[in-house]
PDB file of N, CA and C in Angstrom:
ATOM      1  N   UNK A   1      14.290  18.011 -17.394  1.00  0.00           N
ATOM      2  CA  UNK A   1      13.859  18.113 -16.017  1.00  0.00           C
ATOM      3  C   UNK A   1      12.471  18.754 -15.941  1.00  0.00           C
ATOM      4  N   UNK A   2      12.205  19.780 -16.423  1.00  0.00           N
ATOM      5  CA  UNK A   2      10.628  20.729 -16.513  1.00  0.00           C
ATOM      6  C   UNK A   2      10.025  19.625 -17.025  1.00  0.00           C
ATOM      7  N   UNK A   3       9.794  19.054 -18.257  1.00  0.00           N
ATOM      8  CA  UNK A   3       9.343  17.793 -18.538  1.00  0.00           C
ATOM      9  C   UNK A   3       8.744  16.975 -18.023  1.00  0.00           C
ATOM     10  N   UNK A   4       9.504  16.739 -17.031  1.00  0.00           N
ATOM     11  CA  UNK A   4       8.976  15.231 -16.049  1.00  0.00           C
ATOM     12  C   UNK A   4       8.329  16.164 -14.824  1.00  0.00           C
ATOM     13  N   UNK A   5       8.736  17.309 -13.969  1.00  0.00           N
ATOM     14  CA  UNK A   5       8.474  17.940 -13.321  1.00  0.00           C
ATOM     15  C   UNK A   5       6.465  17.933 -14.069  1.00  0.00           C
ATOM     16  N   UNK A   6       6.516  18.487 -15.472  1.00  0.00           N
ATOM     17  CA  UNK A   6       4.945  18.434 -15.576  1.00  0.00           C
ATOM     18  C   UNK A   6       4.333  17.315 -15.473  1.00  0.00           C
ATOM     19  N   UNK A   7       4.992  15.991 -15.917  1.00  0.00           N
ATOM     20  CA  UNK A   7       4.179  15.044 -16.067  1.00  0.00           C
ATOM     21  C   UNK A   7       3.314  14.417 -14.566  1.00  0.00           C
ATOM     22  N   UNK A   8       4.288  14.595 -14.075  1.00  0.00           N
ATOM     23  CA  UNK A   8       4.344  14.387 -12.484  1.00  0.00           C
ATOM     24  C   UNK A   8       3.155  15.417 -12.156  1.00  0.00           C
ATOM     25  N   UNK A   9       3.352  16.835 -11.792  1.00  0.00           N
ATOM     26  CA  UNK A   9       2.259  17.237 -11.519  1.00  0.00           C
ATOM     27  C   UNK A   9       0.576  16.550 -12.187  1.00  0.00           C
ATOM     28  N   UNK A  10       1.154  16.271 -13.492  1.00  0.00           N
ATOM     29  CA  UNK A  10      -0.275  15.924 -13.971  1.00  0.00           C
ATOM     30  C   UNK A  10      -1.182  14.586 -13.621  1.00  0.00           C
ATOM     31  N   UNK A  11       0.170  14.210 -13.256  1.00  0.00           N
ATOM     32  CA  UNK A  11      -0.126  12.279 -12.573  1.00  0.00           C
ATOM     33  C   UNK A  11      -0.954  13.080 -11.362  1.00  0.00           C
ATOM     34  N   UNK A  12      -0.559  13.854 -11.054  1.00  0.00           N
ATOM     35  CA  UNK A  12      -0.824  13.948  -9.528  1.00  0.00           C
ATOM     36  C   UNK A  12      -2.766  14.953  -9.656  1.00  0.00           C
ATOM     37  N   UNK A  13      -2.858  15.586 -10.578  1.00  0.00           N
ATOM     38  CA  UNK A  13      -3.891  16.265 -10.815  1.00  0.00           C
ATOM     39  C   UNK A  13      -4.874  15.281 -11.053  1.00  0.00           C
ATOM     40  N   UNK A  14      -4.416  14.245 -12.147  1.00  0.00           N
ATOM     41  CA  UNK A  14      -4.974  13.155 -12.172  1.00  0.00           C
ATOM     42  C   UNK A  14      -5.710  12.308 -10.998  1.00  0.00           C
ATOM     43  N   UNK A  15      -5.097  12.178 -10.499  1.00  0.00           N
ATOM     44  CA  UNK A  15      -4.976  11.200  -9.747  1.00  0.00           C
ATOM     45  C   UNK A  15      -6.317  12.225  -8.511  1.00  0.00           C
ATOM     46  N   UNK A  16      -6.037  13.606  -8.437  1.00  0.00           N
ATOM     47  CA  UNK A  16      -6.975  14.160  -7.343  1.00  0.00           C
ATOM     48  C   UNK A  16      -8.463  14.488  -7.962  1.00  0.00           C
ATOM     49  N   UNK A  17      -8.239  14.394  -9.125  1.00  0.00           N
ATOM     50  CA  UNK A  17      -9.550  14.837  -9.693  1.00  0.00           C
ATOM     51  C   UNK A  17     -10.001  13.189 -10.037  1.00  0.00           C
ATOM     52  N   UNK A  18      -9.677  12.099  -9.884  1.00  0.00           N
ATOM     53  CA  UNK A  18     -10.057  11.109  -9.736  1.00  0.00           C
ATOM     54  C   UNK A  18     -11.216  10.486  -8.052  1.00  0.00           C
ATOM     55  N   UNK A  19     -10.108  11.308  -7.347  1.00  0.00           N
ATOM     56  CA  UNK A  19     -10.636  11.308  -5.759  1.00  0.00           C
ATOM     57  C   UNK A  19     -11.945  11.813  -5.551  1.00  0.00           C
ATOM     58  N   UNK A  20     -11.916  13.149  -6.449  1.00  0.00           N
ATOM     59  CA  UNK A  20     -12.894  14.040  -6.083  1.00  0.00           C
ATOM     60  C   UNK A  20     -14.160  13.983  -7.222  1.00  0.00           C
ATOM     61  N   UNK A  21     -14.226  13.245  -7.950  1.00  0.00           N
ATOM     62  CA  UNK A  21     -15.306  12.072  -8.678  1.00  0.00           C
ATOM     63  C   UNK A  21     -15.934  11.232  -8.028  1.00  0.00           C
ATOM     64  N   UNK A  22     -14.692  10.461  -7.111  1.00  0.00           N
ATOM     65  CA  UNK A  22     -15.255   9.204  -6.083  1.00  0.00           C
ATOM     66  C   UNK A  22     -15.977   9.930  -5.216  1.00  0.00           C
ATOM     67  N   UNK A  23     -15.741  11.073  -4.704  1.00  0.00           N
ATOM     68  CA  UNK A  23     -16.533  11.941  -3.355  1.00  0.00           C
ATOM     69  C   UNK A  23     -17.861  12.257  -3.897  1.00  0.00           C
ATOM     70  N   UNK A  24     -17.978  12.836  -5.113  1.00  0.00           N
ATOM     71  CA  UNK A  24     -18.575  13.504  -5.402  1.00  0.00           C
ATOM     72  C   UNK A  24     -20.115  12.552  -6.201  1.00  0.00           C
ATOM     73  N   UNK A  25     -19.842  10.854  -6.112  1.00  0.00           N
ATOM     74  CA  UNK A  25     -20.421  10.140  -6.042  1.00  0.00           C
ATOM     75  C   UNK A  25     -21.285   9.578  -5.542  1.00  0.00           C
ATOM     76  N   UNK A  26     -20.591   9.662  -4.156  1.00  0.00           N
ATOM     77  CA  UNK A  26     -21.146   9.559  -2.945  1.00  0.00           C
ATOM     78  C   UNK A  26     -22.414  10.623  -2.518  1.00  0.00           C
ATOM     79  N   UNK A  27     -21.997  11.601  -3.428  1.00  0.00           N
ATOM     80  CA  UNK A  27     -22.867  12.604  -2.809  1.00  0.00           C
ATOM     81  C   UNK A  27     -24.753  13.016  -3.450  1.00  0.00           C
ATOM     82  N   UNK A  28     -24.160  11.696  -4.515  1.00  0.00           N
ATOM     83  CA  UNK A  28     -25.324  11.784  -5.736  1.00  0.00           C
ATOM     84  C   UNK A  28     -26.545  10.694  -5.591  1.00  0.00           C
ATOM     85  N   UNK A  29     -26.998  10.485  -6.591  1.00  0.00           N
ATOM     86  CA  UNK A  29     -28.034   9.614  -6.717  1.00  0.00           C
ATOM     87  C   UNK A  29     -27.773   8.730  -7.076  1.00  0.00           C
ATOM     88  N   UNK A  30     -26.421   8.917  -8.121  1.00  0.00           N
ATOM     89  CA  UNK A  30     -25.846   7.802  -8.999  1.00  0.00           C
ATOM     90  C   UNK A  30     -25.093   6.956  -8.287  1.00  0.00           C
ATOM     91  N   UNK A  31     -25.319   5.693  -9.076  1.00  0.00           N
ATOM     92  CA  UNK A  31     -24.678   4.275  -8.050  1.00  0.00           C
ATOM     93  C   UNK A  31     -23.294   4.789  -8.098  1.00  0.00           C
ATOM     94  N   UNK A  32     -22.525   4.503  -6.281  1.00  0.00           N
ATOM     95  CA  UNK A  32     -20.992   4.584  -6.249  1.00  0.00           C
ATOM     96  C   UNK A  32     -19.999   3.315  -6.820  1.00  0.00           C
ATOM     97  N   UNK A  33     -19.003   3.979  -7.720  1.00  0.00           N
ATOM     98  CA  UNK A  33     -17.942   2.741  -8.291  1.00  0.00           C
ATOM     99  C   UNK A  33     -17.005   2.561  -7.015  1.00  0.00           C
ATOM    100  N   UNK A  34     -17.484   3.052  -6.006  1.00  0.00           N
ATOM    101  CA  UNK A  34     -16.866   2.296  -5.099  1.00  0.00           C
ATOM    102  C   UNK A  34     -17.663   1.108  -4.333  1.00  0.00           C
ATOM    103  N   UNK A  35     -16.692  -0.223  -3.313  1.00  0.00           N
ATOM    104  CA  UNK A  35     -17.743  -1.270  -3.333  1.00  0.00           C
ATOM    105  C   UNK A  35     -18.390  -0.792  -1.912  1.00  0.00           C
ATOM    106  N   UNK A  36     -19.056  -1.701  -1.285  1.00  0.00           N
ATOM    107  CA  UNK A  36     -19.773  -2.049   0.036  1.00  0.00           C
ATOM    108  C   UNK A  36     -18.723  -2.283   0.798  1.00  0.00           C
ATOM    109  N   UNK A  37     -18.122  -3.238   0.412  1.00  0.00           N
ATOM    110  CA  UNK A  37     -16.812  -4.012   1.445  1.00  0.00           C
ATOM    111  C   UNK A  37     -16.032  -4.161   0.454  1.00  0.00           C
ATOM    112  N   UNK A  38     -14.729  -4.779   1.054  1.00  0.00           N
ATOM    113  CA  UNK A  38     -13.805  -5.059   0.509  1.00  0.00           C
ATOM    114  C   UNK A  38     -13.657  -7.163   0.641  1.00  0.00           C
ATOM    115  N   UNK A  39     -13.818  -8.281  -0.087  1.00  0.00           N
ATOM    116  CA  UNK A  39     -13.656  -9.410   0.900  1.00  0.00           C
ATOM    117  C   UNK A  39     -12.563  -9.718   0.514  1.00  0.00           C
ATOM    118  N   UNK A  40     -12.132 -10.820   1.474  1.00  0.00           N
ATOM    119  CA  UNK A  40     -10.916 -11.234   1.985  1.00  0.00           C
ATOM    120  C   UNK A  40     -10.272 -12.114   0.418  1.00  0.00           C
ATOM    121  N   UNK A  41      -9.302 -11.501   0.328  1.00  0.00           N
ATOM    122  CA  UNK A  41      -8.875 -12.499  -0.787  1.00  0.00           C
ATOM    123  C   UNK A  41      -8.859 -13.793  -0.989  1.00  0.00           C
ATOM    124  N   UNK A  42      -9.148 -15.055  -1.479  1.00  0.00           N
ATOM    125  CA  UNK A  42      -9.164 -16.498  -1.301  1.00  0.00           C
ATOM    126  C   UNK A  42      -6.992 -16.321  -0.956  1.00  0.00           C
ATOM    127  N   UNK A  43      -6.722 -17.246  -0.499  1.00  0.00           N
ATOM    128  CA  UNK A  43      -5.455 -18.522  -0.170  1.00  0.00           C
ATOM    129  C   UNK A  43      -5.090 -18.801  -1.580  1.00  0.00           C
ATOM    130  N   UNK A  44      -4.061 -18.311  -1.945  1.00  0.00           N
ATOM    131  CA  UNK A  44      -3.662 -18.682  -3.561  1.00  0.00           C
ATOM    132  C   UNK A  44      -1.648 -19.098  -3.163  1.00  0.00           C
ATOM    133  N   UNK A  45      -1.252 -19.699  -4.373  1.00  0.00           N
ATOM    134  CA  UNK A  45       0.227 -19.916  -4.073  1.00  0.00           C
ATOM    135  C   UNK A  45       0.781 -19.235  -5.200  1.00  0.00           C
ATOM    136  N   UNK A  46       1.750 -18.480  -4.728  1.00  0.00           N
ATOM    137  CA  UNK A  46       2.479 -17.314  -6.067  1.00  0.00           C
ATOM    138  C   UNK A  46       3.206 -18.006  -6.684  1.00  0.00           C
ATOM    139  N   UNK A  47       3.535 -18.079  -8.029  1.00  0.00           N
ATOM    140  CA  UNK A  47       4.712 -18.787  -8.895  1.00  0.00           C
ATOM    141  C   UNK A  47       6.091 -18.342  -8.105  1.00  0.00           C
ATOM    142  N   UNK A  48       6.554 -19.030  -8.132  1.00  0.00           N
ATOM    143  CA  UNK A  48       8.083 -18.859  -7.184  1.00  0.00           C
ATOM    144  C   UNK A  48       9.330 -18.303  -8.600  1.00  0.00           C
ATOM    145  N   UNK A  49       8.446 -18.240  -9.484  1.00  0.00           N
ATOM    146  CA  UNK A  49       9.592 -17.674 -10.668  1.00  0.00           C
ATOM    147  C   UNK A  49       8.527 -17.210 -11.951  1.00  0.00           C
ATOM    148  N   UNK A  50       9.295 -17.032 -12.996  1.00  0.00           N
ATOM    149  CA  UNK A  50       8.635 -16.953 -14.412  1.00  0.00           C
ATOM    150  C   UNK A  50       7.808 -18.329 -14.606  1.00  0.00           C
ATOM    151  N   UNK A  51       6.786 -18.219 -15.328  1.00  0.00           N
ATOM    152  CA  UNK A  51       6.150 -19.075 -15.455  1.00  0.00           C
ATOM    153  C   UNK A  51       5.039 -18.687 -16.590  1.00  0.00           C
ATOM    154  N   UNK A  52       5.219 -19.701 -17.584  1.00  0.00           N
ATOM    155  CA  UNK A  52       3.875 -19.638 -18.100  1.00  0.00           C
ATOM    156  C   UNK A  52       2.544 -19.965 -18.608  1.00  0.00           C
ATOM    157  N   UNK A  53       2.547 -20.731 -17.301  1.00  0.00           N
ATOM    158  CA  UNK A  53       0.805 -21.448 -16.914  1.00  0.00           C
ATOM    159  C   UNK A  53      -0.185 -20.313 -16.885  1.00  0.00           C
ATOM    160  N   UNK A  54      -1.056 -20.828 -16.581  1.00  0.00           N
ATOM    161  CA  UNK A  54      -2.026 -19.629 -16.318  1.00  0.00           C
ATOM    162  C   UNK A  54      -2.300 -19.572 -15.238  1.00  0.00           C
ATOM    163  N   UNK A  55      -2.693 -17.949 -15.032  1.00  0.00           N
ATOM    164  CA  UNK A  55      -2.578 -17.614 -13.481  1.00  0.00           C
ATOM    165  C   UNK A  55      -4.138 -17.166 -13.191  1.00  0.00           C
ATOM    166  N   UNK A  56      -4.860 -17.686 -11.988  1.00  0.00           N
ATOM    167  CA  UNK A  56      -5.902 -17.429 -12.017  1.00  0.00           C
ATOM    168  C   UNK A  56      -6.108 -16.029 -11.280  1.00  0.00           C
ATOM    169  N   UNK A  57      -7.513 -14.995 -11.750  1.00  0.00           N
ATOM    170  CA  UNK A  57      -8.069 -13.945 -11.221  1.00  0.00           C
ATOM    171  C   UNK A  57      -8.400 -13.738  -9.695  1.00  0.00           C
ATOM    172  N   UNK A  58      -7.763 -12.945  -8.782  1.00  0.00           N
ATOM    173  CA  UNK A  58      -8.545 -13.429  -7.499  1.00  0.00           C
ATOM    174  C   UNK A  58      -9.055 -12.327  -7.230  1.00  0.00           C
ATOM    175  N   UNK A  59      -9.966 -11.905  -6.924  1.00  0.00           N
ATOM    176  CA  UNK A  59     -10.827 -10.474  -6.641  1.00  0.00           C
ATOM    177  C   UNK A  59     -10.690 -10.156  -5.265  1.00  0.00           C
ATOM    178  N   UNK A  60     -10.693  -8.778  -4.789  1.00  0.00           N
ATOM    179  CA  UNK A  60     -10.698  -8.552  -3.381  1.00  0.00           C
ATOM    180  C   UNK A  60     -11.954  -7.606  -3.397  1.00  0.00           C
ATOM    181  N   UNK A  61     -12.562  -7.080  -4.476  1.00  0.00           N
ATOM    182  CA  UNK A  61     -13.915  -7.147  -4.100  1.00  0.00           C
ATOM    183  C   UNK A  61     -14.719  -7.809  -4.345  1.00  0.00           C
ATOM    184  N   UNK A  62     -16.385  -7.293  -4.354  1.00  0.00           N
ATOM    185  CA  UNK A  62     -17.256  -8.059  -4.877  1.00  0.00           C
ATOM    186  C   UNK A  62     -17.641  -7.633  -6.204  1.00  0.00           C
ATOM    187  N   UNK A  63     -18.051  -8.638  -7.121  1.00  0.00           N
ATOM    188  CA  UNK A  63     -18.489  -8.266  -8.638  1.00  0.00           C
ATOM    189  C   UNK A  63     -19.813  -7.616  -8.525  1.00  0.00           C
ATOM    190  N   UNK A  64     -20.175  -6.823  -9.107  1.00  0.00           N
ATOM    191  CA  UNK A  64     -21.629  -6.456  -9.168  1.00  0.00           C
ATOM    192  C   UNK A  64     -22.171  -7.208  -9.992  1.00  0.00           C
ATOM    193  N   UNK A  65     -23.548  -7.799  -9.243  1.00  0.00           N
ATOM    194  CA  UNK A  65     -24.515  -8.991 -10.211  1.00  0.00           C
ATOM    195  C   UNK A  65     -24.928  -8.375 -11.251  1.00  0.00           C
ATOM    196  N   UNK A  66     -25.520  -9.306 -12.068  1.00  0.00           N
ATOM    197  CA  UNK A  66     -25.925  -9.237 -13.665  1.00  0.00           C
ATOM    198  C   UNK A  66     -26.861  -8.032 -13.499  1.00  0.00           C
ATOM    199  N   UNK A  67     -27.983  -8.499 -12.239  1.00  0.00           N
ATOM    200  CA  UNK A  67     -29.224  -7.986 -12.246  1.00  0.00           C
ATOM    201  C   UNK A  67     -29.112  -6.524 -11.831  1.00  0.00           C
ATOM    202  N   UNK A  68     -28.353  -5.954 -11.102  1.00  0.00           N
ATOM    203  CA  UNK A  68     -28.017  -4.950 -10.534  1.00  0.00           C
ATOM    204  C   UNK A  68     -27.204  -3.989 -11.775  1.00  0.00           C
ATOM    205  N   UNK A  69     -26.996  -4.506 -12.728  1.00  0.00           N
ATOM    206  CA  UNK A  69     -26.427  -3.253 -14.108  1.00  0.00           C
ATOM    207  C   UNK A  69     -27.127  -2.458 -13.917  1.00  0.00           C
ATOM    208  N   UNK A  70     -26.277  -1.323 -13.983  1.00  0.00           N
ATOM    209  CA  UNK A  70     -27.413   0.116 -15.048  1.00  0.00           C
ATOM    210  C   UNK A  70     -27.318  -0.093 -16.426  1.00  0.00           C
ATOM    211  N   UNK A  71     -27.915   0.976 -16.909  1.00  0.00           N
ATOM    212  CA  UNK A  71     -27.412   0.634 -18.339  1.00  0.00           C
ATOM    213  C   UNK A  71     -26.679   1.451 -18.857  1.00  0.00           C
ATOM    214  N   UNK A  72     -26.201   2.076 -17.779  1.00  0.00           N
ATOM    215  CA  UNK A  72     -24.738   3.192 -18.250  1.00  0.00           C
ATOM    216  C   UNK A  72     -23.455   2.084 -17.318  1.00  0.00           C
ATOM    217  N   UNK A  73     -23.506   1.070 -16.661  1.00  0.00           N
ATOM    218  CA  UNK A  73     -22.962   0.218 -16.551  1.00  0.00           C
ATOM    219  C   UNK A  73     -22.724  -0.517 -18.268  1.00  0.00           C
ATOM    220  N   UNK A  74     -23.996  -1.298 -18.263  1.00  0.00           N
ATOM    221  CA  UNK A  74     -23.877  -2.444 -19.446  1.00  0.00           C
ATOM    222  C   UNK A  74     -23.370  -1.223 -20.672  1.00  0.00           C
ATOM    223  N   UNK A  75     -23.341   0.016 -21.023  1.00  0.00           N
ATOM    224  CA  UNK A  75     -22.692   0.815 -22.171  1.00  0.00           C
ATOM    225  C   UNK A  75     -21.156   0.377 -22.064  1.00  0.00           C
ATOM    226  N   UNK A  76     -21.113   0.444 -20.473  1.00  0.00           N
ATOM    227  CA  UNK A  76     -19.614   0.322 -20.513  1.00  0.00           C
ATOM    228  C   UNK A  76     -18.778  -0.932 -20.658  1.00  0.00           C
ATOM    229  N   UNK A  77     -19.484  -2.097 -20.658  1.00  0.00           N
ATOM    230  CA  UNK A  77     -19.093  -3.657 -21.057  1.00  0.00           C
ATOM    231  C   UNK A  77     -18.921  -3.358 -22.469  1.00  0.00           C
ATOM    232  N   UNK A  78     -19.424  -2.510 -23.339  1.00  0.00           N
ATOM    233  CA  UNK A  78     -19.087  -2.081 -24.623  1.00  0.00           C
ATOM    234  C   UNK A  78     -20.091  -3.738 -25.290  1.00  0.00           C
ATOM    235  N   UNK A  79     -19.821  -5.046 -24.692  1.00  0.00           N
ATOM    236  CA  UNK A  79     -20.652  -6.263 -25.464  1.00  0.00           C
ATOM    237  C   UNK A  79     -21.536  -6.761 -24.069  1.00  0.00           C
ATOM    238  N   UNK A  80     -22.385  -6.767 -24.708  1.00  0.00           N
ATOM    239  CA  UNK A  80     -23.790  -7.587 -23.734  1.00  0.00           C
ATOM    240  C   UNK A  80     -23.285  -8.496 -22.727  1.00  0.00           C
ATOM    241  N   UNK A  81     -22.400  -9.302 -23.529  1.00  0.00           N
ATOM    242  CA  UNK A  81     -22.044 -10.862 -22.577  1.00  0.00           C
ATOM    243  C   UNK A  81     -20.778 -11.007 -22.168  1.00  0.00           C
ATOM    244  N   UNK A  82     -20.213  -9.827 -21.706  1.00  0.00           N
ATOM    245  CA  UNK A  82     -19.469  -9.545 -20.314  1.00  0.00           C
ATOM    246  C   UNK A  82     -19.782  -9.212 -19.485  1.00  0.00           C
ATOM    247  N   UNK A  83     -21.545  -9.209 -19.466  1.00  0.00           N
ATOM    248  CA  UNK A  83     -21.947  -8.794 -17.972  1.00  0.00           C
ATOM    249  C   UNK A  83     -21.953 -10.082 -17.354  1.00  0.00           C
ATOM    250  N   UNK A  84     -21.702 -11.433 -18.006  1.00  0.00           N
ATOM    251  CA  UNK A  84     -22.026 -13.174 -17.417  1.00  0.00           C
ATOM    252  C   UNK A  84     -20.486 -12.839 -16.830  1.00  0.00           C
ATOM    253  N   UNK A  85     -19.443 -12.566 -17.153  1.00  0.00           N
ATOM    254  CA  UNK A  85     -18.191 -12.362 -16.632  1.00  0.00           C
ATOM    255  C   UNK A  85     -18.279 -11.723 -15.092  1.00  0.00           C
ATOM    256  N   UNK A  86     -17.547 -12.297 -14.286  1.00  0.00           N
ATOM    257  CA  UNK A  86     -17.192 -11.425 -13.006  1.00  0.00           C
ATOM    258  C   UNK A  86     -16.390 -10.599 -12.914  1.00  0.00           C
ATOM    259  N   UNK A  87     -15.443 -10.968 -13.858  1.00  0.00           N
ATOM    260  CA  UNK A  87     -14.198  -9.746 -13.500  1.00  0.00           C
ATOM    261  C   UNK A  87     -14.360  -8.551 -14.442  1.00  0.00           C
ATOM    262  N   UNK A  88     -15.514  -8.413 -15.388  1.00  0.00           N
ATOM    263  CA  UNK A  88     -15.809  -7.376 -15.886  1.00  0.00           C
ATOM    264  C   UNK A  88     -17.156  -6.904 -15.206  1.00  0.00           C
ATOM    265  N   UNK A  89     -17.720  -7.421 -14.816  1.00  0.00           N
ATOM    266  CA  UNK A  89     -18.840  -6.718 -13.714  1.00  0.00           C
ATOM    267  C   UNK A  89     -18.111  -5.976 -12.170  1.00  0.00           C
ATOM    268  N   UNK A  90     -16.967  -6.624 -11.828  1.00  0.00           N
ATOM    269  CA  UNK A  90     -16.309  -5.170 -11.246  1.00  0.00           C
ATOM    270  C   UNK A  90     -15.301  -4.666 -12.094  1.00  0.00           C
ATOM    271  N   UNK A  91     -15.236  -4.657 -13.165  1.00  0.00           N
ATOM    272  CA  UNK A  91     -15.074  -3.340 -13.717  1.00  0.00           C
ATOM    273  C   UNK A  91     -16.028  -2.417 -14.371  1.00  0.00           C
ATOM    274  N   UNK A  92     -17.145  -2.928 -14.461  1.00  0.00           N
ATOM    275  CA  UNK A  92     -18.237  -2.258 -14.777  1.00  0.00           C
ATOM    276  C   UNK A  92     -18.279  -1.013 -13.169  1.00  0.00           C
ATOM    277  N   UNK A  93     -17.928  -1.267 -12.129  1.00  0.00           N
ATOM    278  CA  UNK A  93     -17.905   0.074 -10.966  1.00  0.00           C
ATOM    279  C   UNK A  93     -17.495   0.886 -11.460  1.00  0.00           C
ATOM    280  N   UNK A  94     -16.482   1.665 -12.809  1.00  0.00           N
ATOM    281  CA  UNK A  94     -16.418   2.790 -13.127  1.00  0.00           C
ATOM    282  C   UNK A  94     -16.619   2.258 -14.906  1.00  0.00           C
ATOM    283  N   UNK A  95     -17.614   2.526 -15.355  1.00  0.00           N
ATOM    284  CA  UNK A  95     -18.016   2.285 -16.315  1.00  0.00           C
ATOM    285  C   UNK A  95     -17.259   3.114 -17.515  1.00  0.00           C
ATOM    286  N   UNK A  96     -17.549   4.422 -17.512  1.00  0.00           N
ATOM    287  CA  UNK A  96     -16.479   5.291 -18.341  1.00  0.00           C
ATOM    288  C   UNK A  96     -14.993   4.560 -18.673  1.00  0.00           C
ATOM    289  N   UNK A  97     -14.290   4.267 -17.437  1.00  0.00           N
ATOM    290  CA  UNK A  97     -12.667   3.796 -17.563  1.00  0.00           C
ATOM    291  C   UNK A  97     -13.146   2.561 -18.689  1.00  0.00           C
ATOM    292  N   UNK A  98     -13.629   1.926 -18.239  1.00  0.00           N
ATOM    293  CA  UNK A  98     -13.939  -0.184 -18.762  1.00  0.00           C
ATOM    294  C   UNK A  98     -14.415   0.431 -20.047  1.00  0.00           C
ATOM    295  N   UNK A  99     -15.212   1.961 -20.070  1.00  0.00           N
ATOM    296  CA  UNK A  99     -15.549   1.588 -21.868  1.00  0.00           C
ATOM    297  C   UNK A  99     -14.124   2.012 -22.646  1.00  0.00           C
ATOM    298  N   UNK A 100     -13.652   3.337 -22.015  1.00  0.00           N
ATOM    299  CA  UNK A 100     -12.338   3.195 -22.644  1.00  0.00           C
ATOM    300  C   UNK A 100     -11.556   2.427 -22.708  1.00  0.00           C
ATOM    301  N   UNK A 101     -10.989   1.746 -21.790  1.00  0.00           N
ATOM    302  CA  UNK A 101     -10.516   0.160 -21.456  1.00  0.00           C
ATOM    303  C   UNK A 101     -10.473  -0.594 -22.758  1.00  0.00           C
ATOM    304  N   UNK A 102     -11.801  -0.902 -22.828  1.00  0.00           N
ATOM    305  CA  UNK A 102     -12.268  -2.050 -23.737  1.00  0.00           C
ATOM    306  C   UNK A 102     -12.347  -1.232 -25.038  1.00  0.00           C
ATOM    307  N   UNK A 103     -12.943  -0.628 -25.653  1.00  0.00           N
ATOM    308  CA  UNK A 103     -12.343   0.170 -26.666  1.00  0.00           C
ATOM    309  C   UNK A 103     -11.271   0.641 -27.265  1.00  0.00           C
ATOM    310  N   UNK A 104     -10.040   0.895 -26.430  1.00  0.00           N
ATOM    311  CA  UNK A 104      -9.178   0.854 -26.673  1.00  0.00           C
ATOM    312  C   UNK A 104      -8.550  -0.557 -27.305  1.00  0.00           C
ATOM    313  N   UNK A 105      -8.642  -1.389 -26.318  1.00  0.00           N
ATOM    314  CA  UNK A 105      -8.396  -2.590 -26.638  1.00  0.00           C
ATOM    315  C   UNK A 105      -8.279  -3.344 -27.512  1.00  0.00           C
ATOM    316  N   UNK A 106      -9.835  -3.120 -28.022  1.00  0.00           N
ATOM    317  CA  UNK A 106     -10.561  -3.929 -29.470  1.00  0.00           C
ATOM    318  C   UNK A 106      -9.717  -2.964 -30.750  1.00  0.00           C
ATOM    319  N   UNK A 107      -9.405  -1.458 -30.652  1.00  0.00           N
ATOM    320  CA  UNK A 107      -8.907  -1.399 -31.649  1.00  0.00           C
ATOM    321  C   UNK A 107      -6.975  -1.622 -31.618  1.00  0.00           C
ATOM    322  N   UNK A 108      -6.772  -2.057 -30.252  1.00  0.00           N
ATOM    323  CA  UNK A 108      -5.550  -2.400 -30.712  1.00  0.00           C
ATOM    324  C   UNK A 108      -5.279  -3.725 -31.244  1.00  0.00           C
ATOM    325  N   UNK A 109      -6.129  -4.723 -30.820  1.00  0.00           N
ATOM    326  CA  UNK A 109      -6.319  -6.322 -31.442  1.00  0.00           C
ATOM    327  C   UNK A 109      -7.062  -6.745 -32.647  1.00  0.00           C
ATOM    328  N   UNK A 110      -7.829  -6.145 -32.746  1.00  0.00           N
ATOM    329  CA  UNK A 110      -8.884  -6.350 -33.699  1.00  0.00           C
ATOM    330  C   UNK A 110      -8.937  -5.386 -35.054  1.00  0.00           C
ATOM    331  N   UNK A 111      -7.936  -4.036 -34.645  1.00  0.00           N
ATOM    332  CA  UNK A 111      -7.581  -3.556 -35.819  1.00  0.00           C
ATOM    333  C   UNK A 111      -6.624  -3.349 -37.224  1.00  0.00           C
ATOM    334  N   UNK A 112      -7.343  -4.116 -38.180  1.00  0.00           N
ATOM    335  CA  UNK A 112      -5.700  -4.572 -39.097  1.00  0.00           C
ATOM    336  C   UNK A 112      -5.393  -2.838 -40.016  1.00  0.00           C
ATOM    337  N   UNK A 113      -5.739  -1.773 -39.857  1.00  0.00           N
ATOM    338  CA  UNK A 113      -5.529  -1.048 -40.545  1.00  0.00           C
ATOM    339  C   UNK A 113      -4.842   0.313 -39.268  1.00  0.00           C
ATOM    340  N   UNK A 114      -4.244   0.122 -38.424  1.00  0.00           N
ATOM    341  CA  UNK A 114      -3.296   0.547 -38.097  1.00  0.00           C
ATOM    342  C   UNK A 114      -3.815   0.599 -36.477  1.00  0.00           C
ATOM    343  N   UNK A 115      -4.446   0.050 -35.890  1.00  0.00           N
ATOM    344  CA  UNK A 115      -5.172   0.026 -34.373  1.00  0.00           C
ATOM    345  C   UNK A 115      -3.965   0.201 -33.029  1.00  0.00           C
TER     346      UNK A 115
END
């Protein structure tokens, strides 16, 4: 019970010191990983069961353009040519997470010596 009681608090510490990054963004010079707007999701049809076609990406924000990287953005694509990608140019809005993200990643796929 104490156990989960901490984890929980920590989700939750998490989660406020996440908030107070986003504020504290706002308050800077540095570009916000939050967007402009939010747009309207496209009209998509949900699989009515399991399925395993492929399911396409639908964004409810906007991607940040190529041209508009920082280059503490493009650090965080971790490879050059996911900035041509859209769905990694909004994840490039919190650059830190996407490099861990993607780092993580590569050594869980790409690593044959214990990743």
């Amino acid at each position: 019970m104490t156990l989960s009681q901490i984890i929980a608090f920590l989700s939750f510490q998490i989660r406020v010191s996440a908030g107070l990054r986003i504020l504290a963004h706002r308050l800077t010079e540095e570009p916000s990983i939050m967007p402009d707007e939010i747009v309207d999701p496209p009209l998509h049809t949900a699989p009515a069961g399991f399925t395993r076609a492929l399911l396409d990406w639908q964004r409810w924000l906007e991607p940040l353009t190529e041209e508009s990287l920082t280059e503490r953005q493009m650090a965080g694509l971790v490879d050059a040519v996911r900035a041509k990608s859209p769905y990694f140019r909004l994840l490039a809005r919190d650059p830190d997470a996407l490099r861990a993200r993607t780092l993580t990643d590569k050594d869980i796929f790409y690593n044959p010596e214990g990743g």
